[in-house]
Every structure is written in C-alpha cells, then in structure tokens.
Protein backbone atom coordinates (compact mmCIF):
# COMPACT_ATOMS: atom_id res chain seq x y z
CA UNK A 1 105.30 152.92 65.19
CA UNK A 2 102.95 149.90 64.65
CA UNK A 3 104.98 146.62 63.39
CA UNK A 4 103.25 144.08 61.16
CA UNK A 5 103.04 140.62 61.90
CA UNK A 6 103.90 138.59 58.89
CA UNK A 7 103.00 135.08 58.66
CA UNK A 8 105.08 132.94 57.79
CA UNK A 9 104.52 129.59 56.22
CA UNK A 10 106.47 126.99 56.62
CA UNK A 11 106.35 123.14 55.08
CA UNK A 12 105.57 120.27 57.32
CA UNK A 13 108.71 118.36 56.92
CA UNK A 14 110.18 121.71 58.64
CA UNK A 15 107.88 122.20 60.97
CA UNK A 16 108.22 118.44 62.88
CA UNK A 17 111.54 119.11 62.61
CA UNK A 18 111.59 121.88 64.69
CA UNK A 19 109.59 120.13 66.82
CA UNK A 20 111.93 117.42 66.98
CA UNK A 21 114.79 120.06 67.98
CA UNK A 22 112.72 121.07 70.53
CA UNK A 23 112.05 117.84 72.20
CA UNK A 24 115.95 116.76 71.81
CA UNK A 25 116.03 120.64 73.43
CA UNK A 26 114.32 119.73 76.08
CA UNK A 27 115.84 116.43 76.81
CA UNK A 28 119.37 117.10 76.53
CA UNK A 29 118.35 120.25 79.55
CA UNK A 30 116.70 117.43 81.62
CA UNK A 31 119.82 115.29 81.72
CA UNK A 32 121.87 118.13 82.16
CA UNK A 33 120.12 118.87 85.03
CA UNK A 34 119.80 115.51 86.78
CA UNK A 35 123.71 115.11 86.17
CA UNK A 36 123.83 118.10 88.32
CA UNK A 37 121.22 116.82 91.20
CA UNK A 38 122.24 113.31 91.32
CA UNK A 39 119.46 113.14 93.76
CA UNK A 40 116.78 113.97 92.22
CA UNK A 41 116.96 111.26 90.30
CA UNK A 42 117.51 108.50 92.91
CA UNK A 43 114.07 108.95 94.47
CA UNK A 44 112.43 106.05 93.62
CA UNK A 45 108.65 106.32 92.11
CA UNK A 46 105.30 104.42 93.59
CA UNK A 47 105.47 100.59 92.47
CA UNK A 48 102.14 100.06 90.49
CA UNK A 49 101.47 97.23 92.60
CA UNK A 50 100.85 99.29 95.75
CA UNK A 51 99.12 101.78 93.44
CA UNK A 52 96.86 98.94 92.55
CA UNK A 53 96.92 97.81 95.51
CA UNK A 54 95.56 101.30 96.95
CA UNK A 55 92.71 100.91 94.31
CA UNK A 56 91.84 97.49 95.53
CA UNK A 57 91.35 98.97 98.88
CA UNK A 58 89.16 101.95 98.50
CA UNK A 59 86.68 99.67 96.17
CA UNK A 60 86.39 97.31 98.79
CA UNK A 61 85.51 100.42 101.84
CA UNK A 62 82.96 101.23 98.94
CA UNK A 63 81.35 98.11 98.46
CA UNK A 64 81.21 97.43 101.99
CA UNK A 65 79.64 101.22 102.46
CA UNK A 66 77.06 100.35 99.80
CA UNK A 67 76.29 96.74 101.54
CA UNK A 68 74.95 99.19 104.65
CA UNK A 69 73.83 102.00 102.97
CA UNK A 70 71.57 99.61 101.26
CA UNK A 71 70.52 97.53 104.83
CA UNK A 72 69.81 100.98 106.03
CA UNK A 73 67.50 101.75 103.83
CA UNK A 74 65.89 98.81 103.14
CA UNK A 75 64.62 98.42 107.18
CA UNK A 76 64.37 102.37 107.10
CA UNK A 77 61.60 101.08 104.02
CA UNK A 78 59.72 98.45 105.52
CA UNK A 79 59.46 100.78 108.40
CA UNK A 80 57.80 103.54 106.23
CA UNK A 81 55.68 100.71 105.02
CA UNK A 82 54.30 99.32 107.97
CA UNK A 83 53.49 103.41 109.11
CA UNK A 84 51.70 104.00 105.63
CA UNK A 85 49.12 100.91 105.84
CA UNK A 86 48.41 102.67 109.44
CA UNK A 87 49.96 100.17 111.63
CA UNK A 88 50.71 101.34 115.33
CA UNK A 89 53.15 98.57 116.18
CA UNK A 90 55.79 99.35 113.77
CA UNK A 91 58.91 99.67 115.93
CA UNK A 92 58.91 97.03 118.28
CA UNK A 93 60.52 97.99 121.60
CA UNK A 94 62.88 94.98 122.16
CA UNK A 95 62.64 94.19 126.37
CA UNK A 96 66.06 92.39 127.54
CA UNK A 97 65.51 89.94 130.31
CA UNK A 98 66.82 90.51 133.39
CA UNK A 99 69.63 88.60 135.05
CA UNK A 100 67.48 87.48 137.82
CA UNK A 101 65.07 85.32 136.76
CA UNK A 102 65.00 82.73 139.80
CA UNK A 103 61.17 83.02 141.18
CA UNK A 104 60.96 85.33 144.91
C-alpha cells in the first residue's frame, strides 16, 4: 500500500565521494561521446579577443548615442527656456542665400 521513505544518513567523507563518482561519471560519458563525434569536438570556440573586441564596440555605439542624446536635449532645453521667459523669437528660421546675388 503506502511505502515509507526512510532517510538515510550518510557521513560527509561518503557523500563527496559519491559526488566525486558522479563527476568522473559524467566525464568519462563526455569523452565517450566525443570519441564517437569526432566533430563535435573540432568546432572551434569564440577567441576572447573578438569577444572583447565585440564589447569594445557596442560601448563605443553607446557612448556615441549618449554624446547626442545629451546635444538633443540640451538645445531641446534652452529652447524650453527661451519659451518659458515668454520670448517669441525662440526658433530662428535660418534664410539660405540665394545663388544669384549679382544686382538686376
């Protein structure tokens, strides 16, 4: 009908040594495996220098995203400013000169 669950205590020397079995387990199934899949194992992983270089990369879109973010809304301020003291000239339109400015 309904079993009981015993614990069972066990020292510590014989518990890390099960745990040792296991890892050695574990290992010994690993290289078992890759002798079987030669393959596998030739793949060659990331080298951390690209890795690092990677990093080095995306800091440097970040900074330079920051840098304008910032300029934004620093002008996007002063604008805001100049509104608030009740200015009407805040915007400046900026007028290009034509090409043609020889006198008719």
């Amino acid at each position: 009908m309904a079993e009981k669950h015993t614990a069972q205590v066990i020292s510590i020397k014989e518990a890390s040594a099960r745990i040792k079995a296991e890892k050695t387990a574990r290992l010994r199934a690993q290289r078992r495996l890759a002798a079987r899949h030669p393959e596998r194992e030739q793949r060659h992983p990331l080298d951390p220098r690209w890795i690092t270089l990677l990093r080095l990369a995306i800091m440097i879109v970040l900074v330079v995203g920051a840098v304008f973010l910032v300029r934004e809304l620093r002008s996007v301020s002063k604008l805001q400013d100049c509104v608030m003291e009740g200015r009407t000239n805040c915007a400046p339109i900026e007028i290009k000169p034509s090409h043609d400015t020889r006198p008719n």
